[in-house]
N, C-alpha and C. Protein backbone atom coordinates (compact mmCIF):
# COMPACT_ATOMS: atom_id res chain seq x y z
N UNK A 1 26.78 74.53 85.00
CA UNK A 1 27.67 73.60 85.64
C UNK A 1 27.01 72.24 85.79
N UNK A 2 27.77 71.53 85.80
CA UNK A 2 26.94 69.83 86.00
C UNK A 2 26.84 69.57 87.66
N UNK A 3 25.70 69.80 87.75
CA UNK A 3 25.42 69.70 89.25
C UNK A 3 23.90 68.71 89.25
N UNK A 4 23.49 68.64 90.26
CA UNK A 4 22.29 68.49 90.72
C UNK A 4 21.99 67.06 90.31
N UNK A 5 22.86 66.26 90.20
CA UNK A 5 22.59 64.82 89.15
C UNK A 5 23.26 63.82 90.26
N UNK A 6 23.17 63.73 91.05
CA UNK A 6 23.91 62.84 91.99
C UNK A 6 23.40 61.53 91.95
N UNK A 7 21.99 61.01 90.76
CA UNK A 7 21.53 59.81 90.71
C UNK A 7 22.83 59.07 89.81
N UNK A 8 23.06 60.21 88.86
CA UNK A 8 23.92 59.54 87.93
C UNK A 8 25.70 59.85 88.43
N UNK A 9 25.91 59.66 88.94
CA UNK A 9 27.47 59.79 89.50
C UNK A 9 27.71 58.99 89.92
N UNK A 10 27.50 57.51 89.14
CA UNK A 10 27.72 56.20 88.83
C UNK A 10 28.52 56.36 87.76
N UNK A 11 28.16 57.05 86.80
CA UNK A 11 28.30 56.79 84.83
C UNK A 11 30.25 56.57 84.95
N UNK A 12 30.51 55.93 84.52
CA UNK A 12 31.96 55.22 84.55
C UNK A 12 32.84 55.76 83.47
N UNK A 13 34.13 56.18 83.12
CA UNK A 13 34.70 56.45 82.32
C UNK A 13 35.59 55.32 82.18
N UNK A 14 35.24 54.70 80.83
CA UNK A 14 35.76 53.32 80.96
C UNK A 14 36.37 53.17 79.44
N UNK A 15 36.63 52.78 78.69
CA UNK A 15 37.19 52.91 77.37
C UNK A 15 37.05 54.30 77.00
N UNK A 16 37.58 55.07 77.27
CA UNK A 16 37.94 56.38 76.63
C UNK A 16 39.17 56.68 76.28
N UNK A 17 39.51 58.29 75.90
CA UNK A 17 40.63 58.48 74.98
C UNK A 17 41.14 58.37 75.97
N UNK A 18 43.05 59.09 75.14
CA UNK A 18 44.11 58.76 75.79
C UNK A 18 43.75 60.03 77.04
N UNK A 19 44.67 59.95 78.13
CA UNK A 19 44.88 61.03 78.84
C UNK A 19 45.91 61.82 77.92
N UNK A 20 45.27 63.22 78.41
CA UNK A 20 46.69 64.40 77.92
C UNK A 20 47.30 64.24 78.63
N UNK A 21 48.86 63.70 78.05
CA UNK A 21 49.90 64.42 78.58
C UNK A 21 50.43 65.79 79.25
N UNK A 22 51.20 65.68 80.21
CA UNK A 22 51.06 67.26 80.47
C UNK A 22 52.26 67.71 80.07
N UNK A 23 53.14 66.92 79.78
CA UNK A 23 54.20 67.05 78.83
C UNK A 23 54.34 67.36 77.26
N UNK A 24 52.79 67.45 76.77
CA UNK A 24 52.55 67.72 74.94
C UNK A 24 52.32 69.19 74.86
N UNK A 25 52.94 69.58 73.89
CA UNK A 25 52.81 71.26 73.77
C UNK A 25 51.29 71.09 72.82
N UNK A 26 50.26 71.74 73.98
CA UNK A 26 49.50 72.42 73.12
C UNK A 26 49.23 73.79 73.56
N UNK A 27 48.19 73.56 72.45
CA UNK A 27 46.98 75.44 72.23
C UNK A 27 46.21 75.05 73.16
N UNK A 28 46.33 75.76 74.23
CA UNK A 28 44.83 75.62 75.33
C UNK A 28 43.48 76.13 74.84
N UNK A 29 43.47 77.25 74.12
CA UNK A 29 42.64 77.30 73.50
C UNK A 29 41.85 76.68 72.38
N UNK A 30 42.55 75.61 71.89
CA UNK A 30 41.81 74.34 71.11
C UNK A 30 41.59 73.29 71.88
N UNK A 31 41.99 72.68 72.68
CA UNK A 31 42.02 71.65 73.64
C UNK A 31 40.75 71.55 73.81
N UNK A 32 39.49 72.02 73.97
CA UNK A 32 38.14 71.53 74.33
C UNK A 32 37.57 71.22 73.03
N UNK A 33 37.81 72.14 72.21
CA UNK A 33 37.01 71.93 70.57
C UNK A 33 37.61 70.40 70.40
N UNK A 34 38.85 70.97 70.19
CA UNK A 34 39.22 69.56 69.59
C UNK A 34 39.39 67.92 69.95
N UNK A 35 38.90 67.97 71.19
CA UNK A 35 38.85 66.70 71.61
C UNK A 35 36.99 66.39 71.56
N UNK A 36 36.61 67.75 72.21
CA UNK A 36 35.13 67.54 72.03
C UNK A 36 34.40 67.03 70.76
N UNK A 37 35.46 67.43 69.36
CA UNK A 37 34.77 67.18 68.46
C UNK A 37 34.84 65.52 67.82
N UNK A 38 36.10 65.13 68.53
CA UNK A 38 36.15 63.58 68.26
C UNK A 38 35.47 62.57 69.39
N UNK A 39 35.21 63.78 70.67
CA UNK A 39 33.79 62.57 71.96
C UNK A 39 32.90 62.48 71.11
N UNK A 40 32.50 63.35 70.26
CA UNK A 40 31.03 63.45 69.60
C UNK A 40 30.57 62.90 68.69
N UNK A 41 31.58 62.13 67.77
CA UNK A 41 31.76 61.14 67.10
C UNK A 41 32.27 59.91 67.74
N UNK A 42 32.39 59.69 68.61
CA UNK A 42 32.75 58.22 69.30
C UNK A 42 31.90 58.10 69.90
N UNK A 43 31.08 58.83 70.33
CA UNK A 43 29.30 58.41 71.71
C UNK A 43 28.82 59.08 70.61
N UNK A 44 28.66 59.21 69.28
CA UNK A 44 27.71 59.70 68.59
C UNK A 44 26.58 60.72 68.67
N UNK A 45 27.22 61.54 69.47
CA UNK A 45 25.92 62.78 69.53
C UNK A 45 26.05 63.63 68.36
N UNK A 46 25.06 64.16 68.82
CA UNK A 46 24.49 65.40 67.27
C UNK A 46 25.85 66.34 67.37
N UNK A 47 26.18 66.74 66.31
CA UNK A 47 27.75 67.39 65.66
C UNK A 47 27.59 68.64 66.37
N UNK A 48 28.56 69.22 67.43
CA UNK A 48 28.48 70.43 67.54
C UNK A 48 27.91 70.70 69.43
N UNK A 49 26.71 69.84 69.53
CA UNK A 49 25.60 69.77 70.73
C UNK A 49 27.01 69.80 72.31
N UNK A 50 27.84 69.07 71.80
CA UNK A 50 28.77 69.05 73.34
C UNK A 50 29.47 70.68 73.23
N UNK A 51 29.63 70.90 72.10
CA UNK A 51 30.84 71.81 71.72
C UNK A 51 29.85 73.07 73.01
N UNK A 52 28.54 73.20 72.50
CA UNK A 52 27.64 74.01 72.65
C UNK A 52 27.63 74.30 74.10
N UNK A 53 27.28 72.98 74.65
CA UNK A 53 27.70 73.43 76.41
C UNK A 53 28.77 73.23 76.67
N UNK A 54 29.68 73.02 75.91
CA UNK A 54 31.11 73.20 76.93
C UNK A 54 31.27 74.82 76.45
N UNK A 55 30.70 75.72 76.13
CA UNK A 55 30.40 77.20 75.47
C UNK A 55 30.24 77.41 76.72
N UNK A 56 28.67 77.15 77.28
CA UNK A 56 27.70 77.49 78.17
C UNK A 56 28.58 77.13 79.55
N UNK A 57 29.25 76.53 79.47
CA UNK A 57 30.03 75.57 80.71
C UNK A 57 31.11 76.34 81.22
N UNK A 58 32.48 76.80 80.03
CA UNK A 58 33.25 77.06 80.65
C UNK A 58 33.88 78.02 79.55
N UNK A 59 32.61 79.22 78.40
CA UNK A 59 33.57 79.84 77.60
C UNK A 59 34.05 80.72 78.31
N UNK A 60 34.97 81.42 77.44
CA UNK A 60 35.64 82.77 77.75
C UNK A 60 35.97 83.33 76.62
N UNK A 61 35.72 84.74 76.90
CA UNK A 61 36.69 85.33 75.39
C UNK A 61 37.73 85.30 75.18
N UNK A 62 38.44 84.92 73.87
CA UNK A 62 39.37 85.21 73.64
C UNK A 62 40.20 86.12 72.70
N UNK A 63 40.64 87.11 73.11
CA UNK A 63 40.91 88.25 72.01
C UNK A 63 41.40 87.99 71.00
N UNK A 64 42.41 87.15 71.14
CA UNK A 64 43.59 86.90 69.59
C UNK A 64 42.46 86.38 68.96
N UNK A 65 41.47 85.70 69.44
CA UNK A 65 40.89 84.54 68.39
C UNK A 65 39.65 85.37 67.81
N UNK A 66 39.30 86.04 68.47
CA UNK A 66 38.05 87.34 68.71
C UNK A 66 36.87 86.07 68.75
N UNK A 67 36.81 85.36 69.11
CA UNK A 67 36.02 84.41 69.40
C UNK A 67 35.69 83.53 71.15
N UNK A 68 34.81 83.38 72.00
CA UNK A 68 34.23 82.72 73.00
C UNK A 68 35.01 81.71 72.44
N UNK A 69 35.69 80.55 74.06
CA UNK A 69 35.70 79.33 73.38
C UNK A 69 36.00 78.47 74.98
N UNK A 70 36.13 77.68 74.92
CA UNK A 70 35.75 76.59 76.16
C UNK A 70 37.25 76.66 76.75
N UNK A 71 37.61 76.67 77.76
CA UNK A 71 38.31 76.66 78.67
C UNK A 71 39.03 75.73 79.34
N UNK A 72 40.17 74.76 79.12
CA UNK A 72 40.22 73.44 79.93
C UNK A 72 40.27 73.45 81.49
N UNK A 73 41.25 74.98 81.62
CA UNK A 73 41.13 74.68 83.09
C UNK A 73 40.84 76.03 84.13
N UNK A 74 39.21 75.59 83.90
CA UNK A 74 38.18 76.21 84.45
C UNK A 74 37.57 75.46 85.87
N UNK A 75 37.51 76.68 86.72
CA UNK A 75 37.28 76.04 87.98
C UNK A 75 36.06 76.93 89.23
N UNK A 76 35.10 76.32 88.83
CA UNK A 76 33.79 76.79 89.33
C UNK A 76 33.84 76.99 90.69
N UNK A 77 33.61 77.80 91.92
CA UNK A 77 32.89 77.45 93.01
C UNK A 77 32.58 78.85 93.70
N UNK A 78 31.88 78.60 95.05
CA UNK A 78 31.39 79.87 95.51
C UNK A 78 31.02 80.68 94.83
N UNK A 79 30.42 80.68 93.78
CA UNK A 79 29.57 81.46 93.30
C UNK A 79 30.69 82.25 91.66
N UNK A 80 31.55 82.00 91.67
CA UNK A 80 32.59 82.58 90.75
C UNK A 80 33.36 81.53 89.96
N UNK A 81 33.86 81.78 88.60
CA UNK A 81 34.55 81.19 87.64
C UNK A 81 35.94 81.60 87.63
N UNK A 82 36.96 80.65 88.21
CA UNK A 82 38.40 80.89 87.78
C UNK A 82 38.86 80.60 86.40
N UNK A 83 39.86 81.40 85.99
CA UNK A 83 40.12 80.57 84.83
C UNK A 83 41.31 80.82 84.55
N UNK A 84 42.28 79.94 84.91
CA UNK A 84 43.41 79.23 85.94
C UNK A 84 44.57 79.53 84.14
N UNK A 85 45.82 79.32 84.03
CA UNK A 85 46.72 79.25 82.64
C UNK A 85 46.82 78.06 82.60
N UNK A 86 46.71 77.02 83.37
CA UNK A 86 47.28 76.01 83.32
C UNK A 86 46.77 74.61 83.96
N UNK A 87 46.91 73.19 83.61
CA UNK A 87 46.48 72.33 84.76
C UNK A 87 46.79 72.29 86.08
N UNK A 88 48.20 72.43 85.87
CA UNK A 88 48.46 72.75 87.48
C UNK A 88 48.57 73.91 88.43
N UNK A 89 47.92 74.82 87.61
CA UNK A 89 47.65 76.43 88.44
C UNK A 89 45.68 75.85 88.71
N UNK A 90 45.03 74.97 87.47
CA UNK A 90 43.56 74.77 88.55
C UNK A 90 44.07 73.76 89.46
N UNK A 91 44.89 72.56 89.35
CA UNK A 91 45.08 71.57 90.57
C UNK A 91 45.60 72.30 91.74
N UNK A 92 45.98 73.49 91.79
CA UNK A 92 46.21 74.27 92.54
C UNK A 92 44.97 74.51 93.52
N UNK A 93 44.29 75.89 92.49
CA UNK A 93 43.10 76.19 93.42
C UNK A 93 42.06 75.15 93.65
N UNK A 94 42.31 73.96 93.02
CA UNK A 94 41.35 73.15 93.33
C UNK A 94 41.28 72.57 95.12
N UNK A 95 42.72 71.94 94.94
CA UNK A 95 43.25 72.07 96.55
C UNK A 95 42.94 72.77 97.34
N UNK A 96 43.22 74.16 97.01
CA UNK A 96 43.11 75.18 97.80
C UNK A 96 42.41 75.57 98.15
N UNK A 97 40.59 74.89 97.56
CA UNK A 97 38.96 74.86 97.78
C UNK A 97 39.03 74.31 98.92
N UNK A 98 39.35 73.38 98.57
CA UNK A 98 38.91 71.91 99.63
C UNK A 98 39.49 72.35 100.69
N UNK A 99 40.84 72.39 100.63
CA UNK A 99 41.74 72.84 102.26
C UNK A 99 40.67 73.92 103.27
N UNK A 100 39.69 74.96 101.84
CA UNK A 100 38.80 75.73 102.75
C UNK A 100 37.43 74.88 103.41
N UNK A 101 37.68 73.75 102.72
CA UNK A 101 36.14 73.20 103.08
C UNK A 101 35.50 73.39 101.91
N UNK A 102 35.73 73.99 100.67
CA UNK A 102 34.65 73.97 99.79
C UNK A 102 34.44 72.29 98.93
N UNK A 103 33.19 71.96 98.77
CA UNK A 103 33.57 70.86 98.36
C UNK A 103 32.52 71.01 97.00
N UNK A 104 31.45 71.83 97.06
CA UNK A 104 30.68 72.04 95.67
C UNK A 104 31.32 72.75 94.50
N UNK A 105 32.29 72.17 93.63
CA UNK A 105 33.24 72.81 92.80
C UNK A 105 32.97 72.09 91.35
N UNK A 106 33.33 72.80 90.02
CA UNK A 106 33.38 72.48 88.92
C UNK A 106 34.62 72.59 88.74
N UNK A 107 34.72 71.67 87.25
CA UNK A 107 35.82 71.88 86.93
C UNK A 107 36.08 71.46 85.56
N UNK A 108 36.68 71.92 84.64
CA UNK A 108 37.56 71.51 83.32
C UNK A 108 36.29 71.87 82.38
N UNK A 109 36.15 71.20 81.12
CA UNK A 109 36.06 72.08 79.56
C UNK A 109 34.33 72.20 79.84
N UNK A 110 34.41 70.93 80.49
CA UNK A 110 32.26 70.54 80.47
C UNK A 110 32.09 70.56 82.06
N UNK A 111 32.90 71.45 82.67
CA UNK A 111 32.28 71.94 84.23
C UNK A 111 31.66 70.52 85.10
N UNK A 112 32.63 69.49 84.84
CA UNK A 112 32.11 68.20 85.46
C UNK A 112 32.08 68.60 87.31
N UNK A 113 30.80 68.45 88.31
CA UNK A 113 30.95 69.18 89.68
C UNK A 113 31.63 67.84 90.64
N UNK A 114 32.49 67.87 91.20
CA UNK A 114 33.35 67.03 91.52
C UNK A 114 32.61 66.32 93.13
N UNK A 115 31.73 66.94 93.59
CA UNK A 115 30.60 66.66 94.32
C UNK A 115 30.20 65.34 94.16
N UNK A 116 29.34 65.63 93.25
CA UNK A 116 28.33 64.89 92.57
C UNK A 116 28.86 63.74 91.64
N UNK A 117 30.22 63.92 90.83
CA UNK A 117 30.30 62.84 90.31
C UNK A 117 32.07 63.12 90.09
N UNK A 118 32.47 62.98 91.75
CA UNK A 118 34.09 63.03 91.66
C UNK A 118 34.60 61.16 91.65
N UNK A 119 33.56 60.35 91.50
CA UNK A 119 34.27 59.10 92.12
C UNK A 119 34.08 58.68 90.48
N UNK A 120 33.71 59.44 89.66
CA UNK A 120 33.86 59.07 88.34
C UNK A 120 35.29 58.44 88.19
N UNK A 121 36.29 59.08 88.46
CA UNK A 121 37.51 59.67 88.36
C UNK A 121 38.35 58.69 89.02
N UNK A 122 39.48 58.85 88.76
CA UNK A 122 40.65 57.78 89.81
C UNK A 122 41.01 59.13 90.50
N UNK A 123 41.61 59.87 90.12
CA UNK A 123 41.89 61.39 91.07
C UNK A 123 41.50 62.73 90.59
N UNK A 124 42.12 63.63 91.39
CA UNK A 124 41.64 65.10 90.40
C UNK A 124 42.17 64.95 89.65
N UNK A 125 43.47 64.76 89.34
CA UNK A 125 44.57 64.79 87.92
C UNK A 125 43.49 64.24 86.99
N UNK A 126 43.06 63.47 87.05
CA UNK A 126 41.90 62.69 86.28
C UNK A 126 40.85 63.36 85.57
N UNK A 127 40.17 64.05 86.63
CA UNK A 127 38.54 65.09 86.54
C UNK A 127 39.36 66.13 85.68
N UNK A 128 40.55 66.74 85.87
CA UNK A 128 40.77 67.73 85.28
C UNK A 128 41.85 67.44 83.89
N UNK A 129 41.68 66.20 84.22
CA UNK A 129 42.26 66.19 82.22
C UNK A 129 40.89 66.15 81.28
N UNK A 130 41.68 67.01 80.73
CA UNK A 130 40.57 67.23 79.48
C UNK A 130 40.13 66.10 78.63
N UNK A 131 40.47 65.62 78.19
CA UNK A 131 40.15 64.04 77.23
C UNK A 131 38.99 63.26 77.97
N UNK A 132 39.49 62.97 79.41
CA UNK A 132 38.59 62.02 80.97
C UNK A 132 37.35 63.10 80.64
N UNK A 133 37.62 64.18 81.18
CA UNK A 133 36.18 65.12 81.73
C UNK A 133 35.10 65.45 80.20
N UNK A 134 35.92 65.45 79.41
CA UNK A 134 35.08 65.67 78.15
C UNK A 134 34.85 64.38 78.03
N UNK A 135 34.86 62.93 77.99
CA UNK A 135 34.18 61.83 78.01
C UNK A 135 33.35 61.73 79.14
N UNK A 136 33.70 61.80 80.13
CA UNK A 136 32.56 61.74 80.81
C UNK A 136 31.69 62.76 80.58
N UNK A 137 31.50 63.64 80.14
CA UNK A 137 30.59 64.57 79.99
C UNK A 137 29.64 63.96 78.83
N UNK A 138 30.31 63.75 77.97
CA UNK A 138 29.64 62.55 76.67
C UNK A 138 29.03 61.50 77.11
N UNK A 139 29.27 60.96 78.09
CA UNK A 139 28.65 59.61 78.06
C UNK A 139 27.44 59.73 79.01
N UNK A 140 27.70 60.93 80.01
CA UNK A 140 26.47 61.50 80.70
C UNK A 140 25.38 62.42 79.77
N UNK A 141 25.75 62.67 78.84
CA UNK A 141 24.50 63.65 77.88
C UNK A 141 24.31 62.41 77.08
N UNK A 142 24.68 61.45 76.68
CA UNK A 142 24.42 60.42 76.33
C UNK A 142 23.33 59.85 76.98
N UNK A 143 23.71 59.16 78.29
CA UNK A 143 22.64 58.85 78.80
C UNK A 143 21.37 59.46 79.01
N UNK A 144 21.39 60.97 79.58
CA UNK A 144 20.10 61.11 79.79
C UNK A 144 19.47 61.85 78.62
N UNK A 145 20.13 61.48 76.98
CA UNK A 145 19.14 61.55 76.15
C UNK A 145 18.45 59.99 76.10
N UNK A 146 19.18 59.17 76.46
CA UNK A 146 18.49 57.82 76.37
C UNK A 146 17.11 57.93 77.63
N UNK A 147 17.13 58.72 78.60
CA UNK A 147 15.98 58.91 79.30
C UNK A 147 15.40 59.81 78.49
N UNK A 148 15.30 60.83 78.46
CA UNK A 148 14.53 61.93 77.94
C UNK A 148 14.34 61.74 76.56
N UNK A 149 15.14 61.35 75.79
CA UNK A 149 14.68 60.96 74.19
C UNK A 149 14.48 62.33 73.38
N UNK A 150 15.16 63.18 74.12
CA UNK A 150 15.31 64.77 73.39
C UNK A 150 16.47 65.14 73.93
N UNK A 151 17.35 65.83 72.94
CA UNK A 151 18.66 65.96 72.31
C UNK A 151 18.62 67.79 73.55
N UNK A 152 17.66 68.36 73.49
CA UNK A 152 17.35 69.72 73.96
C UNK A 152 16.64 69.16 75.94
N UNK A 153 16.00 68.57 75.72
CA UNK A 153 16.19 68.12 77.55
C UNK A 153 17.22 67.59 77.90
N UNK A 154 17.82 67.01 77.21
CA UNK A 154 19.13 66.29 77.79
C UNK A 154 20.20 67.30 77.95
N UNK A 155 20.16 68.41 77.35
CA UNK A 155 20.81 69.72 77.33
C UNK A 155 20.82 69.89 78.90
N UNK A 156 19.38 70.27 79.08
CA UNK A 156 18.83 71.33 80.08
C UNK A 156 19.20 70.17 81.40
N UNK A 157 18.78 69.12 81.22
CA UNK A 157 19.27 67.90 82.64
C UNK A 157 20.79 68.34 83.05
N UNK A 158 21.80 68.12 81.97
CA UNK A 158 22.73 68.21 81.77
C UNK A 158 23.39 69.43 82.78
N UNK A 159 22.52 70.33 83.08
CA UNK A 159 22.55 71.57 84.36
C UNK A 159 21.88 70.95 85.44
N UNK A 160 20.70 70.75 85.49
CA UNK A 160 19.67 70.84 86.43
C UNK A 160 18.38 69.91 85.58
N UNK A 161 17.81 69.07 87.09
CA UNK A 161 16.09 68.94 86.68
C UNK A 161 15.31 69.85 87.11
N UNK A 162 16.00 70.82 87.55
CA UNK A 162 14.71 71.57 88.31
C UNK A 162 14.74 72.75 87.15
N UNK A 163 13.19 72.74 86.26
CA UNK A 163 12.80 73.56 85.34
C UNK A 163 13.18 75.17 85.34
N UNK A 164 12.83 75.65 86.05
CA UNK A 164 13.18 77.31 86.48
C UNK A 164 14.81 77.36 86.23
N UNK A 165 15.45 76.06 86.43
CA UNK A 165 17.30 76.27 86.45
C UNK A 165 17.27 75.86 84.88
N UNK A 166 16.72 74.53 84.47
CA UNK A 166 17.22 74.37 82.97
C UNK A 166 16.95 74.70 81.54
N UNK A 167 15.16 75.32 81.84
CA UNK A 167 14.90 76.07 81.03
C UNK A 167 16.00 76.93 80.64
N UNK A 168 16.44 78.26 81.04
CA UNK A 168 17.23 79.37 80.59
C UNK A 168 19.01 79.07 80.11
N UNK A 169 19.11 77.60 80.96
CA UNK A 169 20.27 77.14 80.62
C UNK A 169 19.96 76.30 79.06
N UNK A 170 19.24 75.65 78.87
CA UNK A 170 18.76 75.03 77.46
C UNK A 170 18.69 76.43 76.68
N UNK A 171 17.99 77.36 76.92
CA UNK A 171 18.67 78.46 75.79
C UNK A 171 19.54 79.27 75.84
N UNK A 172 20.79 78.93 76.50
CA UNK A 172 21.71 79.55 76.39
C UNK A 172 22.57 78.09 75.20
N UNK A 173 22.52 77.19 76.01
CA UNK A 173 22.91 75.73 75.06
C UNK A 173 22.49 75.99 73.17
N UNK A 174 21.08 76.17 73.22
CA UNK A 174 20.81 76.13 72.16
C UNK A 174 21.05 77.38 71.12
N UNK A 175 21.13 78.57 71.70
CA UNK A 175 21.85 79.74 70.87
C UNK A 175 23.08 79.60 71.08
N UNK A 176 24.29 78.83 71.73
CA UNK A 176 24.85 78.40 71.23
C UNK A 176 25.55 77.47 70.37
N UNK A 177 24.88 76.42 70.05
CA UNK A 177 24.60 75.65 69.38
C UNK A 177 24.63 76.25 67.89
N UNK A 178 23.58 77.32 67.54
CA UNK A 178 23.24 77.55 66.60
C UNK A 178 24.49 78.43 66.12
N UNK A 179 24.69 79.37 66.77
CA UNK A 179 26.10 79.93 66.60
C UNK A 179 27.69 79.08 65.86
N UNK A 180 27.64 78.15 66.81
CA UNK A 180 28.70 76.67 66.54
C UNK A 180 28.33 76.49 64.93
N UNK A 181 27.17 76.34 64.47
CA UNK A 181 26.86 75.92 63.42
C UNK A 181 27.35 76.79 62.51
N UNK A 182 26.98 77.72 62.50
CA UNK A 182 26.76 79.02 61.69
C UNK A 182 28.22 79.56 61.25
N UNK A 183 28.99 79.03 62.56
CA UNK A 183 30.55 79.32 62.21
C UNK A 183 31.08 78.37 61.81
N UNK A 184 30.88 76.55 61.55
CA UNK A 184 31.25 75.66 60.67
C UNK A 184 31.30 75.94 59.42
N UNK A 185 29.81 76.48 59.34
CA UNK A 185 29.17 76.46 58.21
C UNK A 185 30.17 78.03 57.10
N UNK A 186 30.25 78.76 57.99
CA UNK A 186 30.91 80.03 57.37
C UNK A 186 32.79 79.63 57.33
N UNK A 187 33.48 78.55 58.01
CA UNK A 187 34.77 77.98 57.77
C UNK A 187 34.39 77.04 56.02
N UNK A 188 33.49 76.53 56.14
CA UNK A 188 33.60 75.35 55.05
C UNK A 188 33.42 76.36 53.69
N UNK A 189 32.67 77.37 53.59
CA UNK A 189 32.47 78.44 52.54
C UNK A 189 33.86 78.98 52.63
N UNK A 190 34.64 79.66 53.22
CA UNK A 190 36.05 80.28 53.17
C UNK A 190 36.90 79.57 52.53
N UNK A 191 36.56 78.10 53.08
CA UNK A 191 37.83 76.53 52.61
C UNK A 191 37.38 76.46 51.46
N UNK A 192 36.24 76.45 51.27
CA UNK A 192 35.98 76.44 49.27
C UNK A 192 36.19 77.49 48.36
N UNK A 193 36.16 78.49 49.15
CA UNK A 193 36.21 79.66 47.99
C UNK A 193 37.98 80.19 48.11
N UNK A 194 38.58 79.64 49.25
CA UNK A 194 40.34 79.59 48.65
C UNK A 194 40.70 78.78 47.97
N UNK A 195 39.69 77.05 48.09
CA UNK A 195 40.65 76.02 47.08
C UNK A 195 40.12 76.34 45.71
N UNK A 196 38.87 76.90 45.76
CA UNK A 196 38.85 77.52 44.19
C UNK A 196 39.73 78.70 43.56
N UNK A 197 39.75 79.12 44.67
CA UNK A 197 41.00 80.49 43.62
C UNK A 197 42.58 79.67 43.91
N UNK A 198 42.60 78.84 44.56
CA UNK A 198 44.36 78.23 44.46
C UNK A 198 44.38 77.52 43.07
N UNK A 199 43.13 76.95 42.83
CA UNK A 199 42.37 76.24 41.40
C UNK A 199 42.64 76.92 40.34
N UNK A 200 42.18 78.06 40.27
CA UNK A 200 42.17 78.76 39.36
C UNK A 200 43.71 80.02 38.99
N UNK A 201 43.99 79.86 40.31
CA UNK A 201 45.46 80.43 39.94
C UNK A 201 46.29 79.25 39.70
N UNK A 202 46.02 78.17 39.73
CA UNK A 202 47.05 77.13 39.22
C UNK A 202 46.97 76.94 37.96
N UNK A 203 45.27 76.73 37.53
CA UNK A 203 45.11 76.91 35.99
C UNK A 203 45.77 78.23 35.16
N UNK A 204 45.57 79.16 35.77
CA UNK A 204 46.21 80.37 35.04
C UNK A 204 47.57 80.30 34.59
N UNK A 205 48.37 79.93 35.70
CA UNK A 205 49.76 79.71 35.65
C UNK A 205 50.10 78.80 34.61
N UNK A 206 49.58 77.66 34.70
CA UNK A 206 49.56 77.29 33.69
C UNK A 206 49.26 77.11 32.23
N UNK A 207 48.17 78.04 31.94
CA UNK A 207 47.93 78.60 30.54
C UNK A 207 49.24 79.78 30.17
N UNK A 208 49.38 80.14 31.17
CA UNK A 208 50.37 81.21 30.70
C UNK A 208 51.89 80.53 30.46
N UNK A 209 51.94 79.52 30.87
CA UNK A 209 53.15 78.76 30.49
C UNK A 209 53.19 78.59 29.53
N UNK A 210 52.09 77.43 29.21
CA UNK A 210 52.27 76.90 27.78
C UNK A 210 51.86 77.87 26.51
N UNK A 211 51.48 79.83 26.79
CA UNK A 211 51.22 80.12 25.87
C UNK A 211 52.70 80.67 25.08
């Protein structure tokens, strides 16, 4: 969870994407990949590295997909992970923290802790749109690779400075990471070896025409 960073809960979300609509039909289950994968190319981090802790942050399994995958509306506190159908079933329990007094809470694809860096935000509607919280999450692993000057501490900050917490969280980041890869890497082999047989059944078809 993004906690323990209260130096940086300054970092501003300031030219970023659009907000989601909550009116656009999507796949909740793509909603973190796929926005994550265009933060990562607009703040330029290493391909994959956000995807990795928003894994570590807020996956879950998902059966249809038989695949772990990041969660938009995921909602950390007291010690347990909700993981809500909807934005406004977490703006729900999010409320429903606070009304208890809880105020150390995560929330959305990259577990931004609303503590520590809720004034990021104009409101919760804000922290918990996915597009906002996955930029700010970018522009904060951003920065403290510009302190640390390693792509793998900036991981582990990204939880905690205190070593004993980010050590084990940096390798959970980084075997996932490697995973992320491994399954790009095994999509782009599948995408080539169908456009070659659509290739080659097009050629066929067509020899057999003109014979």
């Amino acid at each position: 969870m993004l906690r323990y960073l209260p130096i940086l809960a300054t970092v501003a979300v300031l030219a970023g994407p659009a907000t989601v609509a909550a009116s656009q039909p999507v796949d909740s289950t793509k909603i973190c990949r796929d926005l994550i994968a265009e933060a990562e190319v607009r703040h330029r981090l290493p391909k994959l590295l956000m995807s990795a802790i928003s894994l570590a942050e807020s996956g879950r399994w998902n059966e249809q997909r038989k695949a772990t995958i990041a969660w938009p509306w995921t909602v950390y506190a007291e010690g347990r992970g909700r993981y809500l159908p909807s934005k406004a079933a977490a703006l729900e329990e999010v409320r429903e923290l606070r009304r208890k007094g809880v105020r150390n809470i995560d929330v959305g694809c990259t577990q931004v802790n609303l503590h520590f860096h809720g004034e990021a935000f104009a409101n919760l509607e804000e922290a918990l749109d996915p597009a906002r919280n996955i930029d700010f999450a970018a522009r904060l692993l951003r920065k403290l690779h510009r302190e640390t000057r390693s792509w793998s501490m900036a991981a582990g900050y990204y939880h905690s400075r205190t070593a004993k917490l980010n050590r084990p969280y940096r390798g959970r980041v980084l075997k996932h990471w490697s995973n992320e890869r491994r399954r790009v890497a095994a999509e782009r082999r599948q995408a080539a070896r169908a456009a070659y047989l659509a290739r080659r059944a097009a050629w066929q078809e067509a020899v057999e025409k003109g014979s």
